[in-house]
Protein backbone atom coordinates (compact mmCIF):
# COMPACT_ATOMS: atom_id res chain seq x y z
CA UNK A 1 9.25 0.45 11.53
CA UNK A 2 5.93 -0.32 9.84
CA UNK A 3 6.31 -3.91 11.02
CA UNK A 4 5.83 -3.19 14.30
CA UNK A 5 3.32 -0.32 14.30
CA UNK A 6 0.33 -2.54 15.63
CA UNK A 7 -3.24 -1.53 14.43
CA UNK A 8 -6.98 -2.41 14.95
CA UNK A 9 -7.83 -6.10 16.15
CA UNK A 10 -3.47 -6.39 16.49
CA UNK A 11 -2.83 -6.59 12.59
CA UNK A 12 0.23 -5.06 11.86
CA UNK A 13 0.29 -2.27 9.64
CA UNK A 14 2.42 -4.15 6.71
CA UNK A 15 -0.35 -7.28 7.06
CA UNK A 16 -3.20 -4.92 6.27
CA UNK A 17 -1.30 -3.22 3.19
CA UNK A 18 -0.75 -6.71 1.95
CA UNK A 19 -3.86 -7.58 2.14
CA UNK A 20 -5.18 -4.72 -0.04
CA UNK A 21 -2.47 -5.55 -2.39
CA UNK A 22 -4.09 -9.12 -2.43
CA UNK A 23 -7.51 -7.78 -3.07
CA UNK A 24 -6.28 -5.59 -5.88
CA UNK A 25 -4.16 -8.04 -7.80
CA UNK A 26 -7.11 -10.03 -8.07
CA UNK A 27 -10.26 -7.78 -8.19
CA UNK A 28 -8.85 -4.84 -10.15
CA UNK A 29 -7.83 -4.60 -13.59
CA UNK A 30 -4.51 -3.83 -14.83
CA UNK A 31 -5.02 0.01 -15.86
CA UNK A 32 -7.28 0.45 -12.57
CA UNK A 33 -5.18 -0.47 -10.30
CA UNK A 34 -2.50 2.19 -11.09
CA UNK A 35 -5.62 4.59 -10.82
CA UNK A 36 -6.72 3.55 -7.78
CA UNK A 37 -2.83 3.35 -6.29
CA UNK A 38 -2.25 6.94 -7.48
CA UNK A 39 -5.63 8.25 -6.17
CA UNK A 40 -5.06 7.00 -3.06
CA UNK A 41 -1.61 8.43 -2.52
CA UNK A 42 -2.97 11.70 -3.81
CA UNK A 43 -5.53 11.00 -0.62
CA UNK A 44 -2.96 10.21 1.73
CA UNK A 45 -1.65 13.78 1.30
CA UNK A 46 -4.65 15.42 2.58
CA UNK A 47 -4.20 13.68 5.82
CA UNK A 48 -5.86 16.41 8.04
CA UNK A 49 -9.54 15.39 6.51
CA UNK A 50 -11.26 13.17 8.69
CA UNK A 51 -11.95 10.33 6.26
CA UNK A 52 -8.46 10.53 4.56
CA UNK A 53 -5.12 9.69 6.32
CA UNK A 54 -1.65 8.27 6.58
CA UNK A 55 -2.74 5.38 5.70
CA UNK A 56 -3.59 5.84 2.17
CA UNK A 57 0.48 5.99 1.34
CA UNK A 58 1.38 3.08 2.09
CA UNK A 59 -1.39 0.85 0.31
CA UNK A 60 -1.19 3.35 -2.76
CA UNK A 61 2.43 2.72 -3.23
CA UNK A 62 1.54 -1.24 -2.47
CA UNK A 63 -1.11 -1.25 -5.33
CA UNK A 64 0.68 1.06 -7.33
CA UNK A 65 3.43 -1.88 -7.40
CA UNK A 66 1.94 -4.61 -9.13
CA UNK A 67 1.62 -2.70 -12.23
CA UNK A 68 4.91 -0.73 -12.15
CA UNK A 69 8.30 -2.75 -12.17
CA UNK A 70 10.20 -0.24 -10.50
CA UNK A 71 7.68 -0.01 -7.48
CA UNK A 72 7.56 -3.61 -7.24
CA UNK A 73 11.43 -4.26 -7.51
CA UNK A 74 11.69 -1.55 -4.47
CA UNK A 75 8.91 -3.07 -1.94
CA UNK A 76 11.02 -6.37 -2.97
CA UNK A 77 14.06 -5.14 -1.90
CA UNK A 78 12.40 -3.46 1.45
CA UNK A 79 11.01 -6.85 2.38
CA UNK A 80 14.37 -8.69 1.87
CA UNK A 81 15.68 -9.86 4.95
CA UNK A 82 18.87 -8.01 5.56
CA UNK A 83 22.12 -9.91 6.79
């Protein structure tokens, strides 16, 4: 599971993609962000580059999210606690 896969410094992998989400909610506007959350999912499929990786995906579809109600409702419904 993502919240387990431990990265640099011992962040978790879900703190680091909410902490770009935080960054872009804030620092980014509106129409960029869905730019910059598509671009970098388009990034995250050229994975064999050096620069580029994995872990583009995840913090695309995270910025992606707070401009598309549909993303958003889904990473809500990933992060509910399940009984």
């Amino acid at each position: 599971m993502i919240r387990d896969t431990i990265t640099r410094g011992g962040r978790t992998a879900r703190a680091i993609v909410l902490r770009g989400q935080r960054w872009a909610r804030y620092h980014l506007p509106p129409g960029m962000r869905l730019v910059v959350g598509v671009l970098l999912m388009i990034g995250g499929i050229f994975a064999f580059l050096p620069v580029l990786g994995l872990w583009m995906l995840p913090l695309g579809f995270a910025i992606a999210a707070v401009d598309v109600a549909g993303f958003r409702l889904w990473l809500a419904a990933r992060r509910a606690p399940k009984p």
